[in-house]
C-alpha atoms as a PDB file:
ATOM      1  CA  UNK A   1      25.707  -8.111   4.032  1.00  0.00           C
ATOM      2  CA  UNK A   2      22.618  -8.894   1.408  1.00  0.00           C
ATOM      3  CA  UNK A   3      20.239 -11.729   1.711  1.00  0.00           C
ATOM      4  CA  UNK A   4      21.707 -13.489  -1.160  1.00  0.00           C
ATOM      5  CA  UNK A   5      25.202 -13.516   0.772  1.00  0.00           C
ATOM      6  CA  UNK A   6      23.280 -14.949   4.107  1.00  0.00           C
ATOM      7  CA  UNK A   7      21.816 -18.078   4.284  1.00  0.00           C
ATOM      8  CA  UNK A   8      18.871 -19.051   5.891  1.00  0.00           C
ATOM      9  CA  UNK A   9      20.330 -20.960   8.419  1.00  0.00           C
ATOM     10  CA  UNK A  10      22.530 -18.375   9.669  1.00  0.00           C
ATOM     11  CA  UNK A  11      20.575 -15.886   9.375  1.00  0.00           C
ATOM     12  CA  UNK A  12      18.338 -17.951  12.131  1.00  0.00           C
ATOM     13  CA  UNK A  13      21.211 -18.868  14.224  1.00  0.00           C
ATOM     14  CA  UNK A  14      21.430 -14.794  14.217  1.00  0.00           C
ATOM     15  CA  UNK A  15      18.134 -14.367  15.310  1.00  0.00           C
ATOM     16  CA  UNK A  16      18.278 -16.721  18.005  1.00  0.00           C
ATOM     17  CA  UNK A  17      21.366 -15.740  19.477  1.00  0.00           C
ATOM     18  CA  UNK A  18      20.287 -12.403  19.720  1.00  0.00           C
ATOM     19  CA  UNK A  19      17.372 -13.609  21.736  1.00  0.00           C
ATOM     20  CA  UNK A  20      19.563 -15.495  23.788  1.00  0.00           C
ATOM     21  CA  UNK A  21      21.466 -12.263  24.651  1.00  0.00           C
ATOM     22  CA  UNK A  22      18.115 -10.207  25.817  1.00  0.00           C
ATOM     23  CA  UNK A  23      17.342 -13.447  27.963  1.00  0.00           C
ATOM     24  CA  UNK A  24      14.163 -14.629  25.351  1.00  0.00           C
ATOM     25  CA  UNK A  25      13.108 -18.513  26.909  1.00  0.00           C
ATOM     26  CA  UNK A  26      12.141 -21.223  24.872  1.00  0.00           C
ATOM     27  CA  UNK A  27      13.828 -20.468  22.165  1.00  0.00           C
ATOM     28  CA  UNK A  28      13.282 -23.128  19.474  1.00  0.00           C
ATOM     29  CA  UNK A  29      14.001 -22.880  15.546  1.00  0.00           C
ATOM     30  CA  UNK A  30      11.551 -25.204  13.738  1.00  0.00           C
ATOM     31  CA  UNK A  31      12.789 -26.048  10.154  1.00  0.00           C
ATOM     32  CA  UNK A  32      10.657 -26.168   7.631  1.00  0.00           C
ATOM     33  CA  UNK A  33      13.088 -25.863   4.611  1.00  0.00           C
ATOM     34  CA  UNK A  34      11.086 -29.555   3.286  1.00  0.00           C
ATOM     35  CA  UNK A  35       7.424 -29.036   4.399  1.00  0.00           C
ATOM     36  CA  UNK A  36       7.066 -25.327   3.463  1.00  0.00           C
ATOM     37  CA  UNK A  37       7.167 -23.034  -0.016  1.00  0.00           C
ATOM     38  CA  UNK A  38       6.759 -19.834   2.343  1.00  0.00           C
ATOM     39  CA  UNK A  39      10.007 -19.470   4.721  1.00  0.00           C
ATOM     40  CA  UNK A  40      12.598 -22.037   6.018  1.00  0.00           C
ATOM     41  CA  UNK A  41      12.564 -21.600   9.550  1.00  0.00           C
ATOM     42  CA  UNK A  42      10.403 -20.536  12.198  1.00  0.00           C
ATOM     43  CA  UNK A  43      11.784 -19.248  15.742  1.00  0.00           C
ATOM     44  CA  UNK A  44       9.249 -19.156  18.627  1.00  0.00           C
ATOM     45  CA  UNK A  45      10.590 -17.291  22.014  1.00  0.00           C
ATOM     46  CA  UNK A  46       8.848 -16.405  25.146  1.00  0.00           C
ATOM     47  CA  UNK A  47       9.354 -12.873  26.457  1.00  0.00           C
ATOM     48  CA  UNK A  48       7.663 -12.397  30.161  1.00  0.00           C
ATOM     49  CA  UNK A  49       5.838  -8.929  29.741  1.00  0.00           C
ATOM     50  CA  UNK A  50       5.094  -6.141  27.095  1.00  0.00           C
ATOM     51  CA  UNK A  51       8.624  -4.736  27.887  1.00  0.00           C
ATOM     52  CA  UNK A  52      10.529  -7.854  26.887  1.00  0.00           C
ATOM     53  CA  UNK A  53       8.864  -8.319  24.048  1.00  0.00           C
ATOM     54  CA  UNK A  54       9.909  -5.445  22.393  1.00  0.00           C
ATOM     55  CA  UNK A  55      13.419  -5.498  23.940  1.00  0.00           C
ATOM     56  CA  UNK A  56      13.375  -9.270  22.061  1.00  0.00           C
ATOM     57  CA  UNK A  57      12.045  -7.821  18.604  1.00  0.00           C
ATOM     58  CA  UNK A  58      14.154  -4.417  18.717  1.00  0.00           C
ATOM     59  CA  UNK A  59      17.437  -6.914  19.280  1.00  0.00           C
ATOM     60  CA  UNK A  60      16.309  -8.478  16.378  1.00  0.00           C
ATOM     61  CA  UNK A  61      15.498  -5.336  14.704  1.00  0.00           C
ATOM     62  CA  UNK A  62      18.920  -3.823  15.085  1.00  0.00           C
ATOM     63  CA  UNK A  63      20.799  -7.045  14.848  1.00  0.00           C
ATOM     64  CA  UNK A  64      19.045  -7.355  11.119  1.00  0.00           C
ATOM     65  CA  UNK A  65      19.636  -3.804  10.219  1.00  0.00           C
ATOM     66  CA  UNK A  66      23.085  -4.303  11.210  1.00  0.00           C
ATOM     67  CA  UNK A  67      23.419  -6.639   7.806  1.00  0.00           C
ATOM     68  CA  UNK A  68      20.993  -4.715   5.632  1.00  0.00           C
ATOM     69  CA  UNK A  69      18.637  -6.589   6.225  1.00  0.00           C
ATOM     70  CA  UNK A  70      15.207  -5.317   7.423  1.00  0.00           C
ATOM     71  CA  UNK A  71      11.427  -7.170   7.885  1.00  0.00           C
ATOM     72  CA  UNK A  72       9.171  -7.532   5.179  1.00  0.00           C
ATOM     73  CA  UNK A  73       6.501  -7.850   7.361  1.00  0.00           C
ATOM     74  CA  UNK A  74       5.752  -7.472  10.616  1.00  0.00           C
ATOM     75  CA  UNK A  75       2.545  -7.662  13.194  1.00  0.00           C
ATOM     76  CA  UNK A  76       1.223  -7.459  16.628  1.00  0.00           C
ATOM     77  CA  UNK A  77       2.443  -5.317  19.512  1.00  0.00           C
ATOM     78  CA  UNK A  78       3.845  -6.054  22.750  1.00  0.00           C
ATOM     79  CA  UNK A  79       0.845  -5.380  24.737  1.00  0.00           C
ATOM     80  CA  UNK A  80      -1.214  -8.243  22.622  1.00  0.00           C
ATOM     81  CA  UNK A  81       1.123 -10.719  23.609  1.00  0.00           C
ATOM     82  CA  UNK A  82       2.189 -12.012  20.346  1.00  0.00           C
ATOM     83  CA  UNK A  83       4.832 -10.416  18.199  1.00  0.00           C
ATOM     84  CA  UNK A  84       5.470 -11.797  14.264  1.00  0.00           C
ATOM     85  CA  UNK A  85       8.481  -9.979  12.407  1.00  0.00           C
ATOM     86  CA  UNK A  86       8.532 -11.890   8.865  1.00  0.00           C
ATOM     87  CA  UNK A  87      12.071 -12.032   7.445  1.00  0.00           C
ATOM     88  CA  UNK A  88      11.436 -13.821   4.422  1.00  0.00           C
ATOM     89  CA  UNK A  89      13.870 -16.683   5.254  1.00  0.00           C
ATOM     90  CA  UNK A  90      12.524 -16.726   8.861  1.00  0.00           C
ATOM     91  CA  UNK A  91       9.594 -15.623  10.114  1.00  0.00           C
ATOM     92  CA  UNK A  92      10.126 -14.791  14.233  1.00  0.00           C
ATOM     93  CA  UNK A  93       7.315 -15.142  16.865  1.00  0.00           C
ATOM     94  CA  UNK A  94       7.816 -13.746  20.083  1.00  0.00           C
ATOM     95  CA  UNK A  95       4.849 -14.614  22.555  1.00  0.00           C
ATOM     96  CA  UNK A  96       3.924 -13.941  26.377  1.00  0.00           C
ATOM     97  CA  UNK A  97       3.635 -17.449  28.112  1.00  0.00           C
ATOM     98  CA  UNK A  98       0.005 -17.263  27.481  1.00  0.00           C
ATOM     99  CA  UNK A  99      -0.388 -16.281  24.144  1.00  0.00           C
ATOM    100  CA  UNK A 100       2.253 -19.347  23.130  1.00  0.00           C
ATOM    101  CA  UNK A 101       0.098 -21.610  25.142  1.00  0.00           C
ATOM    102  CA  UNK A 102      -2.782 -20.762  23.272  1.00  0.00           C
ATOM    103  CA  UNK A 103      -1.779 -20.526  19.708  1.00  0.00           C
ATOM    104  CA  UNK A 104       0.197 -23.779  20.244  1.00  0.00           C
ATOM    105  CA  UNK A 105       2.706 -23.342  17.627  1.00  0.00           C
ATOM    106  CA  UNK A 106       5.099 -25.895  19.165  1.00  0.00           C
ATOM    107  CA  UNK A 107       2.012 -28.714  19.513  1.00  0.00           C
ATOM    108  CA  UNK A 108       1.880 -27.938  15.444  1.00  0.00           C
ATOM    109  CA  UNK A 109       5.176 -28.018  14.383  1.00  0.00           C
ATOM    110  CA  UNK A 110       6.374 -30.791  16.963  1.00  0.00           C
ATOM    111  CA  UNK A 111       7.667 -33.056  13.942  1.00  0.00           C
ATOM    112  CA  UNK A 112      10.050 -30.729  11.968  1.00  0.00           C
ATOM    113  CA  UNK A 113      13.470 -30.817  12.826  1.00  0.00           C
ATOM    114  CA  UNK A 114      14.913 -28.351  15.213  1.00  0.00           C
ATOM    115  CA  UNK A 115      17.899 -25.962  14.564  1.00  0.00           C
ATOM    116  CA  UNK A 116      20.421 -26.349  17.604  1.00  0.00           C
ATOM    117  CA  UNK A 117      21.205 -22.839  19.189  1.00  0.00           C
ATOM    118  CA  UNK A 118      25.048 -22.638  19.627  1.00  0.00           C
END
């Protein structure tokens, strides 16, 4: 399945299931579809060590290449505590506890609407 075929709000509802699965906490999809030209949602998840943050982004990984789909862009490791995997559509950030404290991500986007995770 293509991009054009997948729309953005599945393709988040992908995402965050698959987080879900690899036991990812605090999982919330912020959408900015009406307050942003860049992407349309933004998922922030909490992995507890280096480990499950790359088990959280290689879910994603394979779940993505599974529909063709693969990141534009991606940055940080799993040892700095802060993992962003760009998908165009929706951009992923996969933190430690402390690194999501500190960037604050959910004190900035606390007004956008949030995507329920079925």
């Amino acid at each position: 399945m293509n991009r054009s075929l997948l729309e953005s709000k599945d393709l988040a509802k992908i995402i965050a299931k698959g987080l879900v699965d690899k036991k990812g906490a605090d999982i919330t999809i912020y959408d900015v579809r009406n307050h942003s030209t860049m992407t349309d949602f933004h998922i922030l998840a909490t992995g507890m060590n280096p480990p499950h943050l790359k088990a959280l982004f290689n879910e994603t990984h394979l779940r993505m290449k599974a529909r063709d789909l693969t990141c534009y862009r991606k940055s940080g490791t799993p040892d700095s505590g802060w993992i962003v995997a760009d998908y165009v559509d929706v951009v992923l950030h996969l933190f430690n506890p402390a690194a999501r404290q500190y960037y604050a991500l959910d004190v900035l986007w606390k007004d956008m609407p949030r995507l329920g995770i079925e």
